[in-house]
C-alpha atoms as a PDB file:
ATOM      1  CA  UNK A   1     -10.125 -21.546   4.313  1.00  0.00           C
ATOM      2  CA  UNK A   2      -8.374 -24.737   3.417  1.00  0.00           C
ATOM      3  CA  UNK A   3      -4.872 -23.894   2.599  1.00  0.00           C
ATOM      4  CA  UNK A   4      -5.037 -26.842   0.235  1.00  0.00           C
ATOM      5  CA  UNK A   5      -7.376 -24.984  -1.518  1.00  0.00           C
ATOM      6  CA  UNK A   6      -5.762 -21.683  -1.985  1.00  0.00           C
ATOM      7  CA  UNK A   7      -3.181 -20.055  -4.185  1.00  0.00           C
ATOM      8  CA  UNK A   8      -1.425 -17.369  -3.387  1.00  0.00           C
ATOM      9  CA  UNK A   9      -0.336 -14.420  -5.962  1.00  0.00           C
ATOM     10  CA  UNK A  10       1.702 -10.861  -5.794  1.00  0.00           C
ATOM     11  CA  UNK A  11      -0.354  -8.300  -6.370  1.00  0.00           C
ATOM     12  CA  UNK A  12       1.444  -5.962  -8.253  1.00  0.00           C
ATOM     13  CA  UNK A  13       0.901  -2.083  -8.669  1.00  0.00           C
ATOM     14  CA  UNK A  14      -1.930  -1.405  -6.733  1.00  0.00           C
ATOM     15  CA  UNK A  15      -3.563   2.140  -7.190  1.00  0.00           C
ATOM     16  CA  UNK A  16      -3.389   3.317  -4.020  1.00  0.00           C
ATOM     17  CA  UNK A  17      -4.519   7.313  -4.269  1.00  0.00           C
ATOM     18  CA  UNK A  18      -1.974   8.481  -1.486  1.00  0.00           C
ATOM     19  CA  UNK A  19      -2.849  12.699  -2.068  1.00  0.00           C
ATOM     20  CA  UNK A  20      -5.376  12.106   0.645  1.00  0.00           C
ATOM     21  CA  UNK A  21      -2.332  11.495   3.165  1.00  0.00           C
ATOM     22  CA  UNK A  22       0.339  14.118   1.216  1.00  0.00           C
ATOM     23  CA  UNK A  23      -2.453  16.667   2.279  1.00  0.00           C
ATOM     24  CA  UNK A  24      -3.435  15.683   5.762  1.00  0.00           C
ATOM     25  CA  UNK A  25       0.129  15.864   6.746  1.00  0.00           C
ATOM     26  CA  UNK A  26       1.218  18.804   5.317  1.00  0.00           C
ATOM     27  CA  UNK A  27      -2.035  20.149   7.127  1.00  0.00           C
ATOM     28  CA  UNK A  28      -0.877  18.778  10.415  1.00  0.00           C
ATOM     29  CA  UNK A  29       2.482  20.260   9.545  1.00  0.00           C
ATOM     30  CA  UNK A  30       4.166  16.347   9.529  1.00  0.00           C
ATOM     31  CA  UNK A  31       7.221  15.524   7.239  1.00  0.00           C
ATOM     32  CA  UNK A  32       8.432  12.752   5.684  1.00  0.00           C
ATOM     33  CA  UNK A  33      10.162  10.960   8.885  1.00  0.00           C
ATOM     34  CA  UNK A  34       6.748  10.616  10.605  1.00  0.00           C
ATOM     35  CA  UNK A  35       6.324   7.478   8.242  1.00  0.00           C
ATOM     36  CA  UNK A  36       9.520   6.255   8.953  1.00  0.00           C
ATOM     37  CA  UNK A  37      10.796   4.085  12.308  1.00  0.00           C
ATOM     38  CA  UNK A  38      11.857   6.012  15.006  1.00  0.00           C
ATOM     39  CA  UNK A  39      15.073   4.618  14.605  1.00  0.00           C
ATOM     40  CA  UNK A  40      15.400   6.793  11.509  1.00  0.00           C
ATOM     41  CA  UNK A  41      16.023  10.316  13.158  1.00  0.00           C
ATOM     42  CA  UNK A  42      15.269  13.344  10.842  1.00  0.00           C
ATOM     43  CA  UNK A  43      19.304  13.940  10.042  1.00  0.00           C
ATOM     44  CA  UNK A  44      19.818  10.220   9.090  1.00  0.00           C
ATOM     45  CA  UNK A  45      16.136  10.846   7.024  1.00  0.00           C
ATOM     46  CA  UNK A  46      17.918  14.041   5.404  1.00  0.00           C
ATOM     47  CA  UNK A  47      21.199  11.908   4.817  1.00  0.00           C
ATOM     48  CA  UNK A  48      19.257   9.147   2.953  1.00  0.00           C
ATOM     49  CA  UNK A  49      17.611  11.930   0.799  1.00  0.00           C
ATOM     50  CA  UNK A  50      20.988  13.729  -0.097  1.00  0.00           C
ATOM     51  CA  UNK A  51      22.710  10.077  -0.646  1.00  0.00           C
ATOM     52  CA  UNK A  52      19.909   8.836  -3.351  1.00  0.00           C
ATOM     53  CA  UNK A  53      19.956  12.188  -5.197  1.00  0.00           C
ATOM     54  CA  UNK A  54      23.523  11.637  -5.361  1.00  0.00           C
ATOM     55  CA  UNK A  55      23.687   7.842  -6.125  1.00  0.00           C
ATOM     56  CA  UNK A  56      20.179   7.203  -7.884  1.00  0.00           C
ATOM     57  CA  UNK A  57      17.463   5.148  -6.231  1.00  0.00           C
ATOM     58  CA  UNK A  58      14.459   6.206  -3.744  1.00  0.00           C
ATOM     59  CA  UNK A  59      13.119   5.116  -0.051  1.00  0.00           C
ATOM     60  CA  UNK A  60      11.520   2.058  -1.364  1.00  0.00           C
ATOM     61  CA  UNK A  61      15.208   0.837  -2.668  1.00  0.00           C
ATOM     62  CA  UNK A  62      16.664   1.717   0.574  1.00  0.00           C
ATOM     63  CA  UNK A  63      14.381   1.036   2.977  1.00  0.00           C
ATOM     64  CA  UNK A  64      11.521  -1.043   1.597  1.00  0.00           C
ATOM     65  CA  UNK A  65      11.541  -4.622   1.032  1.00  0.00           C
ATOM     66  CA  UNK A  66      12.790  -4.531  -2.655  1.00  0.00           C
ATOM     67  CA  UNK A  67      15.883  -3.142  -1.670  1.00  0.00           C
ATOM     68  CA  UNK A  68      19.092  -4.127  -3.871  1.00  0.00           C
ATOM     69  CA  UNK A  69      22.412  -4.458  -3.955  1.00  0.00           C
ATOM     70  CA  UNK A  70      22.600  -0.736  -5.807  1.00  0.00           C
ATOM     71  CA  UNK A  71      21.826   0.431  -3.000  1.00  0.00           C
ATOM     72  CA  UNK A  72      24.364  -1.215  -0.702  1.00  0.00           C
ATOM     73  CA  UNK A  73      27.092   1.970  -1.616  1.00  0.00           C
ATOM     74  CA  UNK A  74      24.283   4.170  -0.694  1.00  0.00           C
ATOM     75  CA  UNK A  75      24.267   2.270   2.953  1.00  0.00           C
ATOM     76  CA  UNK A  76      27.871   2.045   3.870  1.00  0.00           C
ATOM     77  CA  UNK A  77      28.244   5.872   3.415  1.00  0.00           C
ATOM     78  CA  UNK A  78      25.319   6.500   5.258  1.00  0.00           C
ATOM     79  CA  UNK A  79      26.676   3.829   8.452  1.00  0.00           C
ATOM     80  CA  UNK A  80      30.084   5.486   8.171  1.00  0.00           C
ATOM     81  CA  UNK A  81      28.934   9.130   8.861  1.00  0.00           C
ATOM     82  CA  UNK A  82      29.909  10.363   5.343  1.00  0.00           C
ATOM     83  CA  UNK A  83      28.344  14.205   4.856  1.00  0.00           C
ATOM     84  CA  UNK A  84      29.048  14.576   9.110  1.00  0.00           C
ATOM     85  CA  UNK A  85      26.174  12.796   9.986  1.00  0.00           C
ATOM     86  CA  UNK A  86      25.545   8.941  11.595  1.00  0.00           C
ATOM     87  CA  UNK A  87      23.197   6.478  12.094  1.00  0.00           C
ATOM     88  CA  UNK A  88      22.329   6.053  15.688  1.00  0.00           C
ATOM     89  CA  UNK A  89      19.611   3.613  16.350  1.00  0.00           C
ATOM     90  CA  UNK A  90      20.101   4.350  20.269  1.00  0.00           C
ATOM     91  CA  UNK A  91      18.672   7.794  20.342  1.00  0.00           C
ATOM     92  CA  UNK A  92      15.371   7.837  18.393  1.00  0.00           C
ATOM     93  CA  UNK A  93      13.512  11.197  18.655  1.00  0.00           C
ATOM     94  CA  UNK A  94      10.116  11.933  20.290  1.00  0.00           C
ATOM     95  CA  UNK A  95       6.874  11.628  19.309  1.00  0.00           C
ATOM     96  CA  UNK A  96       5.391  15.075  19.773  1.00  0.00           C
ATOM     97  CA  UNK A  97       2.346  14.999  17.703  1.00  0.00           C
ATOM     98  CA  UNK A  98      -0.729  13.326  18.030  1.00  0.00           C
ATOM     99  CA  UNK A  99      -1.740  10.463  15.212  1.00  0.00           C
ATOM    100  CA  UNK A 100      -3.809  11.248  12.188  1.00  0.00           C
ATOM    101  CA  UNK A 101      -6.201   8.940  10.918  1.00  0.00           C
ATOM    102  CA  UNK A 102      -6.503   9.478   7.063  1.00  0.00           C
ATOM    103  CA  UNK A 103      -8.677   6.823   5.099  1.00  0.00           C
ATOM    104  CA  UNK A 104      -7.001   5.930   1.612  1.00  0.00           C
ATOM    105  CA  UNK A 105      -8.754   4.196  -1.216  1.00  0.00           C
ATOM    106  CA  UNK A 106      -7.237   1.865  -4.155  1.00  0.00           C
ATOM    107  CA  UNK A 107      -9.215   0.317  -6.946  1.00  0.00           C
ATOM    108  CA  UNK A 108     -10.373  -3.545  -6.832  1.00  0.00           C
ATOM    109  CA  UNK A 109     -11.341  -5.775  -9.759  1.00  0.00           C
ATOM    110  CA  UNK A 110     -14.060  -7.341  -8.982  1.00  0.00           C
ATOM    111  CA  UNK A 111     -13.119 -10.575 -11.180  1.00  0.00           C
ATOM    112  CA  UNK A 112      -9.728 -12.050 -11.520  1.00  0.00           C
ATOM    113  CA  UNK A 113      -8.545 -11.483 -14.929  1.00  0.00           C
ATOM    114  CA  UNK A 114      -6.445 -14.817 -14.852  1.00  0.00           C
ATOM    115  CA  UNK A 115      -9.182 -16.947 -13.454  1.00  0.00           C
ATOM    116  CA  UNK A 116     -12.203 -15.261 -14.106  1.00  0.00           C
ATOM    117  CA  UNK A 117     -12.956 -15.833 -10.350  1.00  0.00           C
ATOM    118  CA  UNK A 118     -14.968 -13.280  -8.547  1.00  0.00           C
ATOM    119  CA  UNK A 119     -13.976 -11.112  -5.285  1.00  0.00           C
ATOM    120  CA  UNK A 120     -14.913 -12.312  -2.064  1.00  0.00           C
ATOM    121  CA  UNK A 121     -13.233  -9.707   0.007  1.00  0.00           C
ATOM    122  CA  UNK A 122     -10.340  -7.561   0.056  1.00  0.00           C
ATOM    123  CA  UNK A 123      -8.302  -5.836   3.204  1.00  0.00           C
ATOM    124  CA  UNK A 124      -5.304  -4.016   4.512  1.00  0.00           C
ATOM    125  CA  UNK A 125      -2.913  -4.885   7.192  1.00  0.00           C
ATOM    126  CA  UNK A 126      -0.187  -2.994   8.693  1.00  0.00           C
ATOM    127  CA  UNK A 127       3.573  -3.758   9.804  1.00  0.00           C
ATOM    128  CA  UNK A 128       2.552  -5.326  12.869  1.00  0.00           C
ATOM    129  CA  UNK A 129      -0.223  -7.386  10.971  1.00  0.00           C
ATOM    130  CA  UNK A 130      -3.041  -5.371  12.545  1.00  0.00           C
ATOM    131  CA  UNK A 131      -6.168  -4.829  10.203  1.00  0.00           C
ATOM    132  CA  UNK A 132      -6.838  -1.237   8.901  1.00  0.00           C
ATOM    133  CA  UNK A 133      -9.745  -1.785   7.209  1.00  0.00           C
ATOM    134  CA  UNK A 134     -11.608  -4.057   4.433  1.00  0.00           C
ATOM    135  CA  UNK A 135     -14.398  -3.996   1.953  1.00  0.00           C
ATOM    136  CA  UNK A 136     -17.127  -7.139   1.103  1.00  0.00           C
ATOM    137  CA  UNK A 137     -18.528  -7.425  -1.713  1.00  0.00           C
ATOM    138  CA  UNK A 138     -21.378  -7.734  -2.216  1.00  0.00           C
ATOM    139  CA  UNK A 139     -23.085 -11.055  -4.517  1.00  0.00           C
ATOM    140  CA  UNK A 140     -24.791  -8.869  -6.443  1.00  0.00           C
ATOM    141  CA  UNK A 141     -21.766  -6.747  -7.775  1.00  0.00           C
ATOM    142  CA  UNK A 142     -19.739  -9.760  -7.946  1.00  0.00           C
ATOM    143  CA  UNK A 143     -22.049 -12.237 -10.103  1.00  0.00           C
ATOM    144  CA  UNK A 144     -21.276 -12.519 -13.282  1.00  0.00           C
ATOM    145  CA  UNK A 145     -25.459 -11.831 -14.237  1.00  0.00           C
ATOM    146  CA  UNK A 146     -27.121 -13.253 -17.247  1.00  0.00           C
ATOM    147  CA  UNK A 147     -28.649 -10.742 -19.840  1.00  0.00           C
ATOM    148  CA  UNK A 148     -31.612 -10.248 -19.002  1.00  0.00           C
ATOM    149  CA  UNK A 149     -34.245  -9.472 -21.829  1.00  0.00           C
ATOM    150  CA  UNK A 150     -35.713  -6.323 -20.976  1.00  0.00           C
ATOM    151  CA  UNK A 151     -32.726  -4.947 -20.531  1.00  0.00           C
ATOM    152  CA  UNK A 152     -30.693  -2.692 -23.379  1.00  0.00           C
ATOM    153  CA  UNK A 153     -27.566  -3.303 -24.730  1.00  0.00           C
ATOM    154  CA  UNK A 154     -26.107  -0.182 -23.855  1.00  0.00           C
ATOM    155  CA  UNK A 155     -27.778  -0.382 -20.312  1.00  0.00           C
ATOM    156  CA  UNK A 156     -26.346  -3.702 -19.775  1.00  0.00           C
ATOM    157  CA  UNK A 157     -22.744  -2.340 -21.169  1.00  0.00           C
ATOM    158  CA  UNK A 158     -23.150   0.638 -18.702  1.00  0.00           C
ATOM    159  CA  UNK A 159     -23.730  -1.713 -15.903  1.00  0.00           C
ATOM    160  CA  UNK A 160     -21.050  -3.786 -16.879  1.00  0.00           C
ATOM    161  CA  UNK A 161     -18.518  -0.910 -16.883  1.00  0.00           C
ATOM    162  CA  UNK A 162     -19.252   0.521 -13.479  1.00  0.00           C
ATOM    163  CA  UNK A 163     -18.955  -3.321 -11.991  1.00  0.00           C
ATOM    164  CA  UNK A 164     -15.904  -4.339 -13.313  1.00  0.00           C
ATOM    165  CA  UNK A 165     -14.303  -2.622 -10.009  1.00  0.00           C
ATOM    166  CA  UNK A 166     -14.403  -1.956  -6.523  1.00  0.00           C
ATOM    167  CA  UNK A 167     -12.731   0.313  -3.962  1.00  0.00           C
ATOM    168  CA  UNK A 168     -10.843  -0.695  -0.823  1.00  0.00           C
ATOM    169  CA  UNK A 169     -10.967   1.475   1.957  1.00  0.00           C
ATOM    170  CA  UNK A 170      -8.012   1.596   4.282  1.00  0.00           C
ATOM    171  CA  UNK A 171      -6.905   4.227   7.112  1.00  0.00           C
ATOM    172  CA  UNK A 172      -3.429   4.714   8.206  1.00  0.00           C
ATOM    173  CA  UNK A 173      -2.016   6.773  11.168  1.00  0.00           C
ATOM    174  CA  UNK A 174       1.630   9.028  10.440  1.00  0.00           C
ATOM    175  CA  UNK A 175       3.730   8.280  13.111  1.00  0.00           C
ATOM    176  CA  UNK A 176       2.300   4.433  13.836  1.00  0.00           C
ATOM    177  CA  UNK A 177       1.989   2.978  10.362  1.00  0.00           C
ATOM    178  CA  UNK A 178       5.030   2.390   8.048  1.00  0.00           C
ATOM    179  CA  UNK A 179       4.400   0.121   5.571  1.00  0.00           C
ATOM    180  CA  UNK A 180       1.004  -1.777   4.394  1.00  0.00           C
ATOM    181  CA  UNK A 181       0.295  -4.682   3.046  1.00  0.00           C
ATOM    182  CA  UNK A 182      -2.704  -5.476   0.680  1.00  0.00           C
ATOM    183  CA  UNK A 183      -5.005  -8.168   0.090  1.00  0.00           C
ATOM    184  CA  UNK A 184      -7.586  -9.174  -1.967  1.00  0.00           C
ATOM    185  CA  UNK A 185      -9.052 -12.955  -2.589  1.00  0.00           C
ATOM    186  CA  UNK A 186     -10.956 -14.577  -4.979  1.00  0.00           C
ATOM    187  CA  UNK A 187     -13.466 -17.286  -5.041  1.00  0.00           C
ATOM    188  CA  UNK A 188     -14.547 -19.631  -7.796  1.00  0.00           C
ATOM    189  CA  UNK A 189     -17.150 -20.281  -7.392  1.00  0.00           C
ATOM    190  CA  UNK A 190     -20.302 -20.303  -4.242  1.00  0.00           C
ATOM    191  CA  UNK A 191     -20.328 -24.352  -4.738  1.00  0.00           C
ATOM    192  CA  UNK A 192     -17.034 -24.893  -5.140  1.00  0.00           C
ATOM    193  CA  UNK A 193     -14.248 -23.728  -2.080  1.00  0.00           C
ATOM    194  CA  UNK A 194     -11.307 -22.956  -3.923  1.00  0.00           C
ATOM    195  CA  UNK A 195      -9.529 -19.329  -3.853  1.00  0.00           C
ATOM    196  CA  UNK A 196      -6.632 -17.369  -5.178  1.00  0.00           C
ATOM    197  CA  UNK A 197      -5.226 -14.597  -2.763  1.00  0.00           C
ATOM    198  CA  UNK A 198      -3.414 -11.408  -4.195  1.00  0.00           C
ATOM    199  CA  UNK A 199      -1.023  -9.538  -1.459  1.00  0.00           C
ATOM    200  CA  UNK A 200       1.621  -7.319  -1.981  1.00  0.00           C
ATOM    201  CA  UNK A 201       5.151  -6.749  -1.121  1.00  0.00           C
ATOM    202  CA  UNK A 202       4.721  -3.961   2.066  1.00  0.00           C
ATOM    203  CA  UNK A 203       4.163  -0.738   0.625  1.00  0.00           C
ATOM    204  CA  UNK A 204       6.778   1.757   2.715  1.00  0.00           C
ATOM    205  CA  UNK A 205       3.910   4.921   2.619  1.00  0.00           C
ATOM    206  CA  UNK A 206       7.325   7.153   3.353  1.00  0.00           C
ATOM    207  CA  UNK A 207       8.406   6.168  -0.960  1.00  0.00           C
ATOM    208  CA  UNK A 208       4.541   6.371  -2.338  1.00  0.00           C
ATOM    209  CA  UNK A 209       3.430  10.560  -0.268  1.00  0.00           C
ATOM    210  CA  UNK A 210       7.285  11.458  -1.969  1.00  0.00           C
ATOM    211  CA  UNK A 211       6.208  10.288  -4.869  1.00  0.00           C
ATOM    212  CA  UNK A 212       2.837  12.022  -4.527  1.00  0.00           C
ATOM    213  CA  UNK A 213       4.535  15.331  -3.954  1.00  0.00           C
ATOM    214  CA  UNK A 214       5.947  15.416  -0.427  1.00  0.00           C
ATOM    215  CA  UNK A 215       9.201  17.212  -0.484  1.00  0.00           C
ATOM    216  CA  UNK A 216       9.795  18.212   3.285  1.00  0.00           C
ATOM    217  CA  UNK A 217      11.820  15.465   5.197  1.00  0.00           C
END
């Protein structure tokens, strides 16, 4: 892919479902710091928690890549030891379970709603930039068809609806995966090489399974 050719977007909100992962590690009896770097040892973890209820703000303030100035309060008290408890990057605690893969799914239009381009492919990388997982599409789903005649109007508006998205599929692993990044590119055209590319700001998973109704540090 020419990057001449390209244009490059945020992607913003994606609908990532993220119960799948709430309940696999609540299953596997996992908390909150098994998304989180080593570096960030459970009492630090329980700090953080106690400082944002007390200050306002969540993980993905803190510790994600939108993090703000707000937050900066929150930080000094948490590097100074206020509540009797430090940050010490030297000691990070073991890793005593074993990985769980658990596939998550978000929602994919299948034509750019600014262009009118249609999906080529979309995929998911991790912190380290390896791939977990990506979905084609196929040219079927992501041609804009022409009416055809023996077709109904409420068939062809039934077809319509279920094409106008995609799904996807990405896995993570607790305890190896922190943040993700998503992707998804368009094309304009099969003649014509010229694509937009959608990625968002890393998505810290520790923010989004709170969020989804993880409570246990």
């Amino acid at each position: 892919m020419d990057s001449n050719n390209k244009t490059i977007q945020e992607w913003t909100n994606p609908r990532v479902d993220f119960v799948p992962l709430v309940q696999e590690m609540e299953a596997f009896g996992m908390t909150l710091h098994d998304l989180l770097s080593p570096h960030v040892t459970p009492e630090l973890l329980e700090l953080i928690l106690l400082q944002l209820k007390t200050h306002g703000g969540t993980l993905e303030d803190l510790l994600g890549s939108n993090n703000n100035k707000k937050m900066d309060k929150v930080w000094s008290n948490i590097v100074l030891g206020e509540g009797g408890a430090k940050w010490d990057p030297e000691s990070p605690p073991p890793h005593d379970a074993n990985p769980v893969l658990v596939n998550l799914t978000v929602p994919v239009d299948l034509h750019d709603a600014t262009t009118g381009w249609t999906i080529e492919v979309a995929y998911a990388k991790d912190q380290t930039g390896r791939l977990l997982g990506y979905s084609q599409f196929p040219a079927s789903k992501r041609t804009n068809n022409e009416s055809v005649e023996s077709t109904t109007t409420d068939e062809k508006k039934e077809e319509e609806e279920e094409e106008e998205e995609g799904k996807l599929v990405f896995h993570v692993l607790p305890k190896e995966t922190k943040t993700v990044v998503l992707y998804k590119i368009y094309k304009k055209s099969a003649e014509e090489d010229e694509y937009v590319i959608y990625q968002t700001r890393p998505i810290l998973l520790a923010h989004h399974v709170q969020q989804a109704g993880m409570v246990t540090p």
